[in-house]
Protein backbone atom coordinates (compact mmCIF):
# COMPACT_ATOMS: atom_id res chain seq x y z
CA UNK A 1 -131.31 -56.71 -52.05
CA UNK A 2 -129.05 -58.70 -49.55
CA UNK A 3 -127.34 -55.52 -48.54
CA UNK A 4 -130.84 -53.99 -47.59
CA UNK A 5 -132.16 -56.88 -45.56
CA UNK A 6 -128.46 -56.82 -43.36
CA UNK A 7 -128.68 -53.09 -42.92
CA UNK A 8 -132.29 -54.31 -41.34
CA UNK A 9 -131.68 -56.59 -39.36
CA UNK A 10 -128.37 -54.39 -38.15
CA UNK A 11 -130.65 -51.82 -37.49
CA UNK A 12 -133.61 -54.08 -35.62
CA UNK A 13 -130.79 -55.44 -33.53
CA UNK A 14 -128.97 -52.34 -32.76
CA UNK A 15 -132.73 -50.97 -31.79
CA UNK A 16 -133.26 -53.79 -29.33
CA UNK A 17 -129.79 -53.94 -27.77
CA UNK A 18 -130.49 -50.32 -26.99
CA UNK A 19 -133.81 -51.39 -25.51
CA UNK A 20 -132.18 -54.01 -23.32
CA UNK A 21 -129.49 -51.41 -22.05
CA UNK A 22 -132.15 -49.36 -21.00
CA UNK A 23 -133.92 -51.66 -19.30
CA UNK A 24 -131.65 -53.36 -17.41
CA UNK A 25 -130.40 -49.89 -16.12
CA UNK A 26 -133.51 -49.00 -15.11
CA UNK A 27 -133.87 -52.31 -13.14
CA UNK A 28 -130.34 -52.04 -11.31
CA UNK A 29 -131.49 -48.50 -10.56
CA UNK A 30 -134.29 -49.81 -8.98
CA UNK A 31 -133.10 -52.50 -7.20
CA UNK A 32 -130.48 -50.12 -5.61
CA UNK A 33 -133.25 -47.92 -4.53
CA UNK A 34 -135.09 -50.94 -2.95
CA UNK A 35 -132.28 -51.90 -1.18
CA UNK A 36 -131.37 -48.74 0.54
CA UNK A 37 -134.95 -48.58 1.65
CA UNK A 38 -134.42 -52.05 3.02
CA UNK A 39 -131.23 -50.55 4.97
CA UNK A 40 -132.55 -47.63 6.05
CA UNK A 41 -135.88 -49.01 7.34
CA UNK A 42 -134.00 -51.93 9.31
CA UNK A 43 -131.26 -49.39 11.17
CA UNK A 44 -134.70 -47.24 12.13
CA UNK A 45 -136.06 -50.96 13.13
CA UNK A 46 -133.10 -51.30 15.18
CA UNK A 47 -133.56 -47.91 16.84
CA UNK A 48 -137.56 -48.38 17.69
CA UNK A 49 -136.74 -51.65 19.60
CA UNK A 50 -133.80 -50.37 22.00
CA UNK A 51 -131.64 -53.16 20.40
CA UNK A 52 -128.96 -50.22 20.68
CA UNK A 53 -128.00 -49.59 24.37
CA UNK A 54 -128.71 -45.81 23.16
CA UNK A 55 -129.54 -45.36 26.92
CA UNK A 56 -126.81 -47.10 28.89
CA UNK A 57 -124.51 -43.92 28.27
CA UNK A 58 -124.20 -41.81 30.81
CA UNK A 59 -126.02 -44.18 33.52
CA UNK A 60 -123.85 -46.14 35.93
CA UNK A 61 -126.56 -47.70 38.52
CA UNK A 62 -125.92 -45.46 41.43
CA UNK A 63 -129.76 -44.02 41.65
């Protein structure tokens, strides 16, 4: 009767440690994704402002 109640709880466990796994993979894969938004949406940022001298090349004053 022991023997039964360990294979149980072995199983129970084993049942919520795969539960865990999953979630926490599906939480790093989410915060990943978050975070590349985040990048990508902050170098646009930097583009819509004219932060980057994207026009400067080429121009050397002499109108």
């Amino acid at each position: 009767m022991a023997d039964e109640n360990d294979k149980s709880a072995k199983q129970a466990r084993g049942a919520r440690d795969d539960r865990l796994k999953s979630a926490l993979r599906e939480n790093l894969k989410r915060r990943k994704m978050q975070a590349r938004e985040r990048a990508a949406s902050a170098d646009l940022s930097q583009n819509d402002d004219g932060s980057l001298n994207e026009g400067a090349v080429g121009k050397t004053g002499d109108e």
